[in-house]
PDB file of N, CA and C in Angstrom:
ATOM      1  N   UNK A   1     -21.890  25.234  26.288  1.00  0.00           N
ATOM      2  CA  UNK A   1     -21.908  26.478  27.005  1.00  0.00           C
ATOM      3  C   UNK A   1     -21.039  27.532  26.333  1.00  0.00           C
ATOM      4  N   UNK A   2     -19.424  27.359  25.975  1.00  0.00           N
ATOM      5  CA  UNK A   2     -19.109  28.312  25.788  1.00  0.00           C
ATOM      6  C   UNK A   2     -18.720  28.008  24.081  1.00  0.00           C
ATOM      7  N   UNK A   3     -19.328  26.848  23.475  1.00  0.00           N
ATOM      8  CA  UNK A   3     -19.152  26.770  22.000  1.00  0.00           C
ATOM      9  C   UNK A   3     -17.256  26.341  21.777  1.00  0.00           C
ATOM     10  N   UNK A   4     -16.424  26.122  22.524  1.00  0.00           N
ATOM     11  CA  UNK A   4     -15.326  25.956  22.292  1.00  0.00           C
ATOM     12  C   UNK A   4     -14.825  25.679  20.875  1.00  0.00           C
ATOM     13  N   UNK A   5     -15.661  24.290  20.591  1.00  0.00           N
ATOM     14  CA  UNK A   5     -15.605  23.260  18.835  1.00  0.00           C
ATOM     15  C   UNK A   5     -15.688  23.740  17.862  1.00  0.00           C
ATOM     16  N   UNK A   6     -16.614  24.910  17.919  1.00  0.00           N
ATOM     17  CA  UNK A   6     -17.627  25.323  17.053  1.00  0.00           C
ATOM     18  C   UNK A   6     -16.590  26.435  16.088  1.00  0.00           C
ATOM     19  N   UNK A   7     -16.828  26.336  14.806  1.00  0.00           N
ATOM     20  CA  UNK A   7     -16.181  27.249  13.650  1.00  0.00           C
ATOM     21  C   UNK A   7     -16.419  28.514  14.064  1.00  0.00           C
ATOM     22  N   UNK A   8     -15.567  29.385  13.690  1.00  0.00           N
ATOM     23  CA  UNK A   8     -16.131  30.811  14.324  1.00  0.00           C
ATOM     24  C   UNK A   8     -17.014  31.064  12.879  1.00  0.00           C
ATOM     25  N   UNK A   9     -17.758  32.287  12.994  1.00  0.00           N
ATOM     26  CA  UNK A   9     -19.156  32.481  11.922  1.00  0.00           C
ATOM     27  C   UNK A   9     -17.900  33.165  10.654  1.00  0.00           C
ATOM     28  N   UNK A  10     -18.301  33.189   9.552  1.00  0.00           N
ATOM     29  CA  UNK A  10     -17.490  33.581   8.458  1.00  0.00           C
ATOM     30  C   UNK A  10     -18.304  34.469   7.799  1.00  0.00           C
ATOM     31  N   UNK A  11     -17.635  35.466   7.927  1.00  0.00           N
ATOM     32  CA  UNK A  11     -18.355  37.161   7.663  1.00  0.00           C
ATOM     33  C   UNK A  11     -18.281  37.239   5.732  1.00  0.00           C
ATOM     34  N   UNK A  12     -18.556  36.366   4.780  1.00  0.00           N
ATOM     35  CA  UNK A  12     -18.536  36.088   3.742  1.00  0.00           C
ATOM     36  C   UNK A  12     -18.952  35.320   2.985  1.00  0.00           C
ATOM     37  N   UNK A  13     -19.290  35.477   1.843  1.00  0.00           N
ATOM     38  CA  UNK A  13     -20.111  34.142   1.299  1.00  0.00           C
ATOM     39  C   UNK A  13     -18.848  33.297   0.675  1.00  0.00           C
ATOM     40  N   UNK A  14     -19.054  31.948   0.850  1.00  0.00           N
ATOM     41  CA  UNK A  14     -18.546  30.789  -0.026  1.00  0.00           C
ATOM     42  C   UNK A  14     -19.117  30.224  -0.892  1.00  0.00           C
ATOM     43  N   UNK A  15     -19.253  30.181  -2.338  1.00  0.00           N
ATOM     44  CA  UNK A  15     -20.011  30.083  -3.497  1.00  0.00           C
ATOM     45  C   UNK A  15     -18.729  28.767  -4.263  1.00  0.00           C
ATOM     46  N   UNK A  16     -20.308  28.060  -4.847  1.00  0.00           N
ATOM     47  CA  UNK A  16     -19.562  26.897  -5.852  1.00  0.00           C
ATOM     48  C   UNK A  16     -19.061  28.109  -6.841  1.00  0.00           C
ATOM     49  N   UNK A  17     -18.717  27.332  -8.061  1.00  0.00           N
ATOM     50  CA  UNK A  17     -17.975  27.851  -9.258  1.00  0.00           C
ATOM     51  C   UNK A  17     -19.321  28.729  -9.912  1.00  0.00           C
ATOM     52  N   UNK A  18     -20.210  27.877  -9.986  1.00  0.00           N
ATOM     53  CA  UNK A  18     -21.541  28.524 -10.748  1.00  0.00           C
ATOM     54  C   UNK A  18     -22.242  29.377  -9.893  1.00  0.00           C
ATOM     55  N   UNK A  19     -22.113  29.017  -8.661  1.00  0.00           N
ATOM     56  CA  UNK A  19     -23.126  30.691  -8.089  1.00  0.00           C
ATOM     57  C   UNK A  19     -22.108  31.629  -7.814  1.00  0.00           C
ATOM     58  N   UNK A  20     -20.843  31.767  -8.253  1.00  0.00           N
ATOM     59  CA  UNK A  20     -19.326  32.471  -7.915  1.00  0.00           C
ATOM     60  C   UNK A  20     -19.739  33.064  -9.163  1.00  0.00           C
ATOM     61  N   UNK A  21     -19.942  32.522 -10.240  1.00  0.00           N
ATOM     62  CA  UNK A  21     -19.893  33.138 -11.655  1.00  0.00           C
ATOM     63  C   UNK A  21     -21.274  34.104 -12.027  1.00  0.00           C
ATOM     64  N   UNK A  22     -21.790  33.058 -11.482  1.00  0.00           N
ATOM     65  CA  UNK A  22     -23.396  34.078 -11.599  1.00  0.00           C
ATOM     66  C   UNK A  22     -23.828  35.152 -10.990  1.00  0.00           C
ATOM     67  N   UNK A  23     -23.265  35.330  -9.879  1.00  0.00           N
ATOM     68  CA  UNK A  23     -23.295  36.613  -8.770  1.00  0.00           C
ATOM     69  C   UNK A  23     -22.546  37.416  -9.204  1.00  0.00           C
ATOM     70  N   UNK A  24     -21.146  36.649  -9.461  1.00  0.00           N
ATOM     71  CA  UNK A  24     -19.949  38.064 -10.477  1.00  0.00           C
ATOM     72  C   UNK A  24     -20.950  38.686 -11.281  1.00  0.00           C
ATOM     73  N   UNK A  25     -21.285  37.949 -12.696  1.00  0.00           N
ATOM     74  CA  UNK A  25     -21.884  38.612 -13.427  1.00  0.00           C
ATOM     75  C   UNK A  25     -22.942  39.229 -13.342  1.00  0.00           C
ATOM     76  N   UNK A  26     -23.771  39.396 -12.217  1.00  0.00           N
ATOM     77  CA  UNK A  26     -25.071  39.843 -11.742  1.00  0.00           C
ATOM     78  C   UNK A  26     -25.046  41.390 -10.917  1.00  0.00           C
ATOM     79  N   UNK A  27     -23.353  41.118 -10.319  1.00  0.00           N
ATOM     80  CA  UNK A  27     -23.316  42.081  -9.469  1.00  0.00           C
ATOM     81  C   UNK A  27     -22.666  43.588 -10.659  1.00  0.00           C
ATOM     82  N   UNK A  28     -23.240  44.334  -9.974  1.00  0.00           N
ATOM     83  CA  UNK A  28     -22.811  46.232 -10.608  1.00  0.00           C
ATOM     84  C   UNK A  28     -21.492  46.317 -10.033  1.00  0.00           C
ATOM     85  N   UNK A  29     -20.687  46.528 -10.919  1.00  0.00           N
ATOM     86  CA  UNK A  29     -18.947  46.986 -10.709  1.00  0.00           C
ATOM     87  C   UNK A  29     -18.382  45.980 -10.175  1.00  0.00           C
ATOM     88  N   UNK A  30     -18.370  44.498 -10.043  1.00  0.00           N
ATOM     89  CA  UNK A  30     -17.492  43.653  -9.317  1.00  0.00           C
ATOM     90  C   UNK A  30     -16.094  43.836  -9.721  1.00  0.00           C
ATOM     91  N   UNK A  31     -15.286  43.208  -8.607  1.00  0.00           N
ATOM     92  CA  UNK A  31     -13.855  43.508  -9.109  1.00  0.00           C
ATOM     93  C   UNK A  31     -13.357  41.587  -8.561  1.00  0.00           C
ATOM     94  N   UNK A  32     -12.709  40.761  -9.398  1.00  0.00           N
ATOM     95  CA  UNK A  32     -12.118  39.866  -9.451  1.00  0.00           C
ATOM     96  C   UNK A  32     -10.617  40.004  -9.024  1.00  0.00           C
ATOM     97  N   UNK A  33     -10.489  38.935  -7.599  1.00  0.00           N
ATOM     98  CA  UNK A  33      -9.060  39.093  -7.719  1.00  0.00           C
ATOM     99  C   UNK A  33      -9.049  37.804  -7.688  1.00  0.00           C
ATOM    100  N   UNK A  34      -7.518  37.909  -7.940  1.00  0.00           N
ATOM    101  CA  UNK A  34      -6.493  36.174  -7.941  1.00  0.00           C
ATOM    102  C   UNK A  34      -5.491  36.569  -6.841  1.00  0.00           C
ATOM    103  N   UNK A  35      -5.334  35.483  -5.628  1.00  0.00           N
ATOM    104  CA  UNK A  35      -5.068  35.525  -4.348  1.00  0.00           C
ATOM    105  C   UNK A  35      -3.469  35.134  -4.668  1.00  0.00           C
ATOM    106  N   UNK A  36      -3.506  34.278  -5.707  1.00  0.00           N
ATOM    107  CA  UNK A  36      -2.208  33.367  -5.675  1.00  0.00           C
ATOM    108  C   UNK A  36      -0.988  34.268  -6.012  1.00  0.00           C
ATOM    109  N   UNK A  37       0.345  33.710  -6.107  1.00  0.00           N
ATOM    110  CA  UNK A  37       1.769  34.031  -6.139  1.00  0.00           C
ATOM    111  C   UNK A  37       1.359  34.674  -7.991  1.00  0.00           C
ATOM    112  N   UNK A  38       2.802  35.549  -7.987  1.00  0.00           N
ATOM    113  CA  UNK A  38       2.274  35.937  -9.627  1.00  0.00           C
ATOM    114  C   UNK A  38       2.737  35.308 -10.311  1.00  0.00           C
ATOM    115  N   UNK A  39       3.688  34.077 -10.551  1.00  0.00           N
ATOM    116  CA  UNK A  39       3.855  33.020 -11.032  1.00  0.00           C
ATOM    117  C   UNK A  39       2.520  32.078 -11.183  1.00  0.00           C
ATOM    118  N   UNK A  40       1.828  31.969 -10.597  1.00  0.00           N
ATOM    119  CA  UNK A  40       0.869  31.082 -10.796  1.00  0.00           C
ATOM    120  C   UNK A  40      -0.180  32.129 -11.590  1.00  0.00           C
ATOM    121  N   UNK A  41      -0.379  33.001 -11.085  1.00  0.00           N
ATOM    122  CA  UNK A  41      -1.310  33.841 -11.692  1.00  0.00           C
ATOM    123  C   UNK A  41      -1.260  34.404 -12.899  1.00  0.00           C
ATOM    124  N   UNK A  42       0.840  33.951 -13.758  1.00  0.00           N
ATOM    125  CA  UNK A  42       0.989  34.356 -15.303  1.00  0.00           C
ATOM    126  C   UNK A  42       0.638  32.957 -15.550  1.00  0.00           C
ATOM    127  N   UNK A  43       0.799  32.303 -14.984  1.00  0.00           N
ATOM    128  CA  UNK A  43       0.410  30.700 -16.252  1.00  0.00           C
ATOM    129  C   UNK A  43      -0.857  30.442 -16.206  1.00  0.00           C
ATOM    130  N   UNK A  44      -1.814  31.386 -15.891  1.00  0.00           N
ATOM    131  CA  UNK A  44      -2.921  31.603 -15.903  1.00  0.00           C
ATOM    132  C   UNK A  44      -4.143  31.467 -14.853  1.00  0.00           C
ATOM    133  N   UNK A  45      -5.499  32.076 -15.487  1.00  0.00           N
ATOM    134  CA  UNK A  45      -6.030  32.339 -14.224  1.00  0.00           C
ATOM    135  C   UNK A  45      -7.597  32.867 -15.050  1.00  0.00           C
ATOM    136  N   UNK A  46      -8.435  34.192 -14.359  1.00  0.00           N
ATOM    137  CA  UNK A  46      -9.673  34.280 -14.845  1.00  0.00           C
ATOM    138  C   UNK A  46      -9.784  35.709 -15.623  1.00  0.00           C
ATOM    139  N   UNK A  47     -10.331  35.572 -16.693  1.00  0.00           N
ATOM    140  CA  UNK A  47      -9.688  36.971 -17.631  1.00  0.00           C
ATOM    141  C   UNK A  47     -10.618  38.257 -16.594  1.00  0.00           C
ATOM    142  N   UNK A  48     -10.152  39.030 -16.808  1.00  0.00           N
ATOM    143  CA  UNK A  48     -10.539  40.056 -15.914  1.00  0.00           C
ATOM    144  C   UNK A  48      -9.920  40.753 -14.797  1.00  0.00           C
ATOM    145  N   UNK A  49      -8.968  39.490 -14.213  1.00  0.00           N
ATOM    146  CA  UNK A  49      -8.922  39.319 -12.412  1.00  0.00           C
ATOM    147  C   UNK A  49      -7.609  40.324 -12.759  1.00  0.00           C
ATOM    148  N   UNK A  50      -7.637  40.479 -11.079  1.00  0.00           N
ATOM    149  CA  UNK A  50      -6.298  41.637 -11.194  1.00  0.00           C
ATOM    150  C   UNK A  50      -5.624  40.455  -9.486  1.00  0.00           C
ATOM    151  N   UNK A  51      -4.429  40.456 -10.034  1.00  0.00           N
ATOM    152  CA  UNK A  51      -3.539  39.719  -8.680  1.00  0.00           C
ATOM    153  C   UNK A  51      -3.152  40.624  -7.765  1.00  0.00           C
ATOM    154  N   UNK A  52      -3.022  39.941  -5.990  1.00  0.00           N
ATOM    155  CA  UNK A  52      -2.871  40.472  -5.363  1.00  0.00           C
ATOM    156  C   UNK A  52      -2.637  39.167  -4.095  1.00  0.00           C
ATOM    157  N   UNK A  53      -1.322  38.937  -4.522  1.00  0.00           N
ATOM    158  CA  UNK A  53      -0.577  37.677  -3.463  1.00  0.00           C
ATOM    159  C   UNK A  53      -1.053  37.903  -1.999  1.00  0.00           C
ATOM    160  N   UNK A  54      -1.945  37.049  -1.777  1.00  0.00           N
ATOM    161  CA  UNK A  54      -1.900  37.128   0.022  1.00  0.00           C
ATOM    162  C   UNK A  54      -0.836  36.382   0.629  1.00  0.00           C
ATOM    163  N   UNK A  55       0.219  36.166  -0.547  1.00  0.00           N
ATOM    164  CA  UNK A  55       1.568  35.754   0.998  1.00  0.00           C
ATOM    165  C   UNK A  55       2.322  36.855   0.387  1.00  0.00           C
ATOM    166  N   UNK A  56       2.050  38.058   0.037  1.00  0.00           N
ATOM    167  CA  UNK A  56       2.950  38.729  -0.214  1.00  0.00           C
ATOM    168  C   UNK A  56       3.007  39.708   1.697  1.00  0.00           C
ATOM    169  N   UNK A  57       3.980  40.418   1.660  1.00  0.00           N
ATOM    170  CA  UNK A  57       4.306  41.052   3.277  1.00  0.00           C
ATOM    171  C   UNK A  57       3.528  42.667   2.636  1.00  0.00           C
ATOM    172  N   UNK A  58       2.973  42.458   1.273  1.00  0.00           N
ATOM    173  CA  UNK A  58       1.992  43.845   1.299  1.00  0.00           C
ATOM    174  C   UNK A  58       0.920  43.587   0.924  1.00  0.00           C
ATOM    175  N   UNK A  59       0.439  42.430   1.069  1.00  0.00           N
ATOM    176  CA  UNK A  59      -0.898  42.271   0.928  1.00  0.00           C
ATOM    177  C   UNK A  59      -2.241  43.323   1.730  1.00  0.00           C
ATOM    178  N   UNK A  60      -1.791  43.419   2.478  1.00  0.00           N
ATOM    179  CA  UNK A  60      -2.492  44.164   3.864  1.00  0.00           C
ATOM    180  C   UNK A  60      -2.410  45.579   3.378  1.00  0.00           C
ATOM    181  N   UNK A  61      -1.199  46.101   2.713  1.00  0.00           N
ATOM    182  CA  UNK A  61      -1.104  47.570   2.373  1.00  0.00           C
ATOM    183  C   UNK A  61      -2.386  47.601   0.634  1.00  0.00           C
ATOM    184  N   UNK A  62      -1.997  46.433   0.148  1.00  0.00           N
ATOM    185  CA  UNK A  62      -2.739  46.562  -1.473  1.00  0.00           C
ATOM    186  C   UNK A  62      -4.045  46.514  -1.083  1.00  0.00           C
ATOM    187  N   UNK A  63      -5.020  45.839  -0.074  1.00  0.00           N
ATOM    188  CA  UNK A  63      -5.981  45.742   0.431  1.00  0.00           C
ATOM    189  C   UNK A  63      -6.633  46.736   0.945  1.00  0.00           C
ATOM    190  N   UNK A  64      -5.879  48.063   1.887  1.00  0.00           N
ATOM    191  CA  UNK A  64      -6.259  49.217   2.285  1.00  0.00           C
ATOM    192  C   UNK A  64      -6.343  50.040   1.446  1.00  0.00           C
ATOM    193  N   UNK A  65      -6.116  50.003  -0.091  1.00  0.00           N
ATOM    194  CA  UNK A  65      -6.146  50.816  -1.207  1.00  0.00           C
ATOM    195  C   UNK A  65      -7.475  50.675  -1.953  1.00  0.00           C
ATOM    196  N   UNK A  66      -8.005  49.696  -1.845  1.00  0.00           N
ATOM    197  CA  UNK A  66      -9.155  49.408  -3.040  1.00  0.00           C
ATOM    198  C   UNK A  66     -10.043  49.769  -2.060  1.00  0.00           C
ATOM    199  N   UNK A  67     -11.711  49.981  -2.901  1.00  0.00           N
ATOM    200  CA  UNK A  67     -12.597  50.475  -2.863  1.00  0.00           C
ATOM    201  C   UNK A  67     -13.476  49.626  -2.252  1.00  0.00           C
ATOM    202  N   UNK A  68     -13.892  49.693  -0.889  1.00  0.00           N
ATOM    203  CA  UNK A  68     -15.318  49.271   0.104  1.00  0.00           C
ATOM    204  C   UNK A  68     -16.424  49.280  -0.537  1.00  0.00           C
ATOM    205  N   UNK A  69     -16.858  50.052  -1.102  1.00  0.00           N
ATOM    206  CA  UNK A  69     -18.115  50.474  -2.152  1.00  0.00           C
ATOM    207  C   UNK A  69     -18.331  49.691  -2.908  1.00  0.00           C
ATOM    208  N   UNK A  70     -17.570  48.522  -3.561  1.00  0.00           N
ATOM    209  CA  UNK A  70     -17.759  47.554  -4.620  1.00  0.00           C
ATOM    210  C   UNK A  70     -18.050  46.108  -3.981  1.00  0.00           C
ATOM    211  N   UNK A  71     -18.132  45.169  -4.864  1.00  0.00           N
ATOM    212  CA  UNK A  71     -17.830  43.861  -4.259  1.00  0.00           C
ATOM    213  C   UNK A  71     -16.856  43.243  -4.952  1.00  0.00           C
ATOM    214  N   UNK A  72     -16.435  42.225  -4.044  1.00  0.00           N
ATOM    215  CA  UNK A  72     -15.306  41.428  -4.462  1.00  0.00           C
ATOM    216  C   UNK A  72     -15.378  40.286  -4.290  1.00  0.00           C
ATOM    217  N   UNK A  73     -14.400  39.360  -5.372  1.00  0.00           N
ATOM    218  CA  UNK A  73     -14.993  38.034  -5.447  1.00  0.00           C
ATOM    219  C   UNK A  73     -13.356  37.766  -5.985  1.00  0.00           C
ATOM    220  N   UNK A  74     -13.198  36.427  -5.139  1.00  0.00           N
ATOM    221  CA  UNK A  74     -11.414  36.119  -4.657  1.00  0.00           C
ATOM    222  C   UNK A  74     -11.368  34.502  -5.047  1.00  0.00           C
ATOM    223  N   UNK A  75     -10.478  34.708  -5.412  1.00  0.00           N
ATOM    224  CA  UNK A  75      -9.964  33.035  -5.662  1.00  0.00           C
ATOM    225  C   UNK A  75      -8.817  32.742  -5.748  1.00  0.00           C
ATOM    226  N   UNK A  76      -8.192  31.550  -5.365  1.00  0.00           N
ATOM    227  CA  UNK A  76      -6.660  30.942  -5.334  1.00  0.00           C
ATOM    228  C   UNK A  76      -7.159  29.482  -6.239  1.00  0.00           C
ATOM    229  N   UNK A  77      -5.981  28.931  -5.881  1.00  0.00           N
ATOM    230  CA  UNK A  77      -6.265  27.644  -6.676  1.00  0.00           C
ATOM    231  C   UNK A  77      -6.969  26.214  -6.368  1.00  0.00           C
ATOM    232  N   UNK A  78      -7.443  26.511  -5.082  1.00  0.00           N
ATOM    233  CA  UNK A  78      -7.959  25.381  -4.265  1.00  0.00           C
ATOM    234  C   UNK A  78      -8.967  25.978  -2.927  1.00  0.00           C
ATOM    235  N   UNK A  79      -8.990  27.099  -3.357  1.00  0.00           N
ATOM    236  CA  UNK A  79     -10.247  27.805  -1.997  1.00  0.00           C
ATOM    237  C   UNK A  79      -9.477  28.717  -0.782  1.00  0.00           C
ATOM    238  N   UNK A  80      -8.181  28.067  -0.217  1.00  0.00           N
ATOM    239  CA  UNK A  80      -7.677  27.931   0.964  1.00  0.00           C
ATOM    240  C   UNK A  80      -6.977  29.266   0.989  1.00  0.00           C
ATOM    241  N   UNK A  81      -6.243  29.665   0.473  1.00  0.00           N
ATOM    242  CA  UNK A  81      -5.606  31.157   0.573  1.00  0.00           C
ATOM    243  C   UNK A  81      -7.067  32.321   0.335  1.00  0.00           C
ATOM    244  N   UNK A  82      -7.895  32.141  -0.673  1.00  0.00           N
ATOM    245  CA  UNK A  82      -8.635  32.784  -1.040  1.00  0.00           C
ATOM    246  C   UNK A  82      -9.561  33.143   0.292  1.00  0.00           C
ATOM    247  N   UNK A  83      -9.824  31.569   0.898  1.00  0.00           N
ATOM    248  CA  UNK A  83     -10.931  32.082   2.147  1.00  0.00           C
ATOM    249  C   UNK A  83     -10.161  32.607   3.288  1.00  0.00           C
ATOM    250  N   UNK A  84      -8.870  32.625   3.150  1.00  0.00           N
ATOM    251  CA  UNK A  84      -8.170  33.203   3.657  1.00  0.00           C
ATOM    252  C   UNK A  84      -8.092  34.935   3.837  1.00  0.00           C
ATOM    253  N   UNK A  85      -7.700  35.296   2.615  1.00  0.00           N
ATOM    254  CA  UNK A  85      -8.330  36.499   1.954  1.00  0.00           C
ATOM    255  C   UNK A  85      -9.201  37.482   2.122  1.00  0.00           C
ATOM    256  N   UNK A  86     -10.293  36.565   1.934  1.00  0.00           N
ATOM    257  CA  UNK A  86     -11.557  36.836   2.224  1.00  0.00           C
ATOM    258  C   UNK A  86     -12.266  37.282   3.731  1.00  0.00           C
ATOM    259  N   UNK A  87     -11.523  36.177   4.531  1.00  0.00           N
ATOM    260  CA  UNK A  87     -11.672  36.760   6.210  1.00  0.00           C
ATOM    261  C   UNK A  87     -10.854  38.512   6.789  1.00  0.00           C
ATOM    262  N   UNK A  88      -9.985  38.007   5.980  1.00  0.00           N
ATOM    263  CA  UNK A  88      -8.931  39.552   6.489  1.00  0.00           C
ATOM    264  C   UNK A  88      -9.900  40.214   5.796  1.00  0.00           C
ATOM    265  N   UNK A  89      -9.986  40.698   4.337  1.00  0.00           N
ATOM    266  CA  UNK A  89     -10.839  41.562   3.930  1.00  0.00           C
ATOM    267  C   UNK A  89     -12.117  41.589   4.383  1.00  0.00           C
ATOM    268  N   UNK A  90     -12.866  40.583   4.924  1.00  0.00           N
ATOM    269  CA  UNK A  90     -14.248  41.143   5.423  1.00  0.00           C
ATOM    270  C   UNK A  90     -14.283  41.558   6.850  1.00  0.00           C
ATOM    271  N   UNK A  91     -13.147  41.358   7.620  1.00  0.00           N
ATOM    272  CA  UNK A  91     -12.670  42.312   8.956  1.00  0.00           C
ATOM    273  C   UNK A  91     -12.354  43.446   8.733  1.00  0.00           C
ATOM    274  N   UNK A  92     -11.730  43.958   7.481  1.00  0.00           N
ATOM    275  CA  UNK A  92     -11.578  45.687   7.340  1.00  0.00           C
ATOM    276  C   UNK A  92     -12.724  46.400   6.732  1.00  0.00           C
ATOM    277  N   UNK A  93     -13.915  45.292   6.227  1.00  0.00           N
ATOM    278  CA  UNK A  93     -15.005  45.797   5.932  1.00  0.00           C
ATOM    279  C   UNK A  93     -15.367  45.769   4.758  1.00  0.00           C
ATOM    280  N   UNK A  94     -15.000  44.897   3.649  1.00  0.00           N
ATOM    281  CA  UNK A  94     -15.159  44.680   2.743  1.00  0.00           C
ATOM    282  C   UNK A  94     -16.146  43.805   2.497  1.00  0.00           C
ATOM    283  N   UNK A  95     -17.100  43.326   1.150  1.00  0.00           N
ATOM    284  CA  UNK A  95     -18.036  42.704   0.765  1.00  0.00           C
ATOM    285  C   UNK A  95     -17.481  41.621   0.004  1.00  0.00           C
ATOM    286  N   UNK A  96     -17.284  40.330   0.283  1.00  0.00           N
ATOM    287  CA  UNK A  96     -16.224  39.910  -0.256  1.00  0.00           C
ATOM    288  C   UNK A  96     -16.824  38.091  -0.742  1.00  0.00           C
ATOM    289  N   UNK A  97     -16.516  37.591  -1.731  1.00  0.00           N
ATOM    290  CA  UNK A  97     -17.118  36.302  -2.297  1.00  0.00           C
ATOM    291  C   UNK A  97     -15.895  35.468  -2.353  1.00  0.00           C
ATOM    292  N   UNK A  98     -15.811  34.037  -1.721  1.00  0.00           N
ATOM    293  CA  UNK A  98     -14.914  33.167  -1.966  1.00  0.00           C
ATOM    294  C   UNK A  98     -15.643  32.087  -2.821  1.00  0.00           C
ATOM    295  N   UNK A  99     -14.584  31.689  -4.061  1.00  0.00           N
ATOM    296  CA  UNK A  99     -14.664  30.641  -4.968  1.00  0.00           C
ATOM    297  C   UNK A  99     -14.717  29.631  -4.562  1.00  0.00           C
ATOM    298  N   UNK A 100     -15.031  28.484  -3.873  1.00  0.00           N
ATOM    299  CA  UNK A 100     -15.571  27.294  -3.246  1.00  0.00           C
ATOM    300  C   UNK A 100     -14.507  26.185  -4.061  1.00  0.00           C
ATOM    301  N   UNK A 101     -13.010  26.131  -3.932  1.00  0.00           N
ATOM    302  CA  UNK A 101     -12.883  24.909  -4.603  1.00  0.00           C
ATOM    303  C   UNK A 101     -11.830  25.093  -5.652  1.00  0.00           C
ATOM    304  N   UNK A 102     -11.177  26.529  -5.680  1.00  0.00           N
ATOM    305  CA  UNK A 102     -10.474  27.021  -6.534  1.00  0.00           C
ATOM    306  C   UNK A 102     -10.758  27.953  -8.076  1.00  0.00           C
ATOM    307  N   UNK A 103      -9.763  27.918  -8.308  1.00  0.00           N
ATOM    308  CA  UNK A 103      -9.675  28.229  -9.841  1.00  0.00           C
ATOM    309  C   UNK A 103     -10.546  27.521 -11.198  1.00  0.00           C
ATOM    310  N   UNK A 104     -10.136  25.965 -10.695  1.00  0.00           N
ATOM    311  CA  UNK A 104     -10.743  25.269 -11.455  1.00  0.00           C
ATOM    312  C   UNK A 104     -11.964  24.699 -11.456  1.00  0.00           C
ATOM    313  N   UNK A 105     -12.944  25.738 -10.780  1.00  0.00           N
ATOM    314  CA  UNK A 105     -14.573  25.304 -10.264  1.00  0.00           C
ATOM    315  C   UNK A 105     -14.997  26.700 -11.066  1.00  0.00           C
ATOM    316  N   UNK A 106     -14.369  27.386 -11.499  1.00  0.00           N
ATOM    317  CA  UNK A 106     -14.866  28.531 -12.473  1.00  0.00           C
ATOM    318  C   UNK A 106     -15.393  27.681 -13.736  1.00  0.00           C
ATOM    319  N   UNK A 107     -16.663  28.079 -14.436  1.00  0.00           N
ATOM    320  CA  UNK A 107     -17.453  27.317 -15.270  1.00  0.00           C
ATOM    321  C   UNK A 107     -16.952  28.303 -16.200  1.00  0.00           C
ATOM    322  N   UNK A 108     -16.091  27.693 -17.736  1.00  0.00           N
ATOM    323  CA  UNK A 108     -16.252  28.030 -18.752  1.00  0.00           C
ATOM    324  C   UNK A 108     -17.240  28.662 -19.915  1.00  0.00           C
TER     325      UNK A 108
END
């Protein structure tokens, strides 16, 4: 009746590594971010990506700056911050792709 159990719906796509990569490259103007701490994100990460810590206390301010008009496609190192990410940003209205699995599900 009132669905209590049930996942709430997720306003975003979750993509393996290969349909994450193939949609990046398919899509007009994508913008890549890396979710993680910037320590993790200098010892490396996906060439392109621009960081933007979602445990930082300005994540929320760096997020109200970028451009609605594009799409975006997010990753951390294991999915979990990223789909994280991804929910806040597709509540302010953003078009937004989570990496299914981390960093290391990106296909070389």
């Amino acid at each position: 009746m009132f669905n209590l159990f049930s996942s709430p719906a997720k306003d975003y796509s979750s993509l393996s590594g290969r349909e994450f990569k193939e949609k990046f490259l398919n899509t007009k103007k994508p913008v890549l971010i890396d979710v993680r701490t910037a320590s993790e994100y200098s010892s490396g990460t996906i060439k392109g990506s621009k960081n933007i810590d979602i445990m930082s206390p300005r994540f929320k301010d760096a997020i109200s700056k970028l451009d609605k008009t594009v799409e975006y496609f997010i990753f951390c190192r294991s999915g979990g911050r990223s789909a994280q990410a991804c929910s806040i940003m597709a509540k302010e209205g953003f078009k937004v792709n989570n990496l299914k699995g981390g960093v290391g599900e990106w296909p070389q």
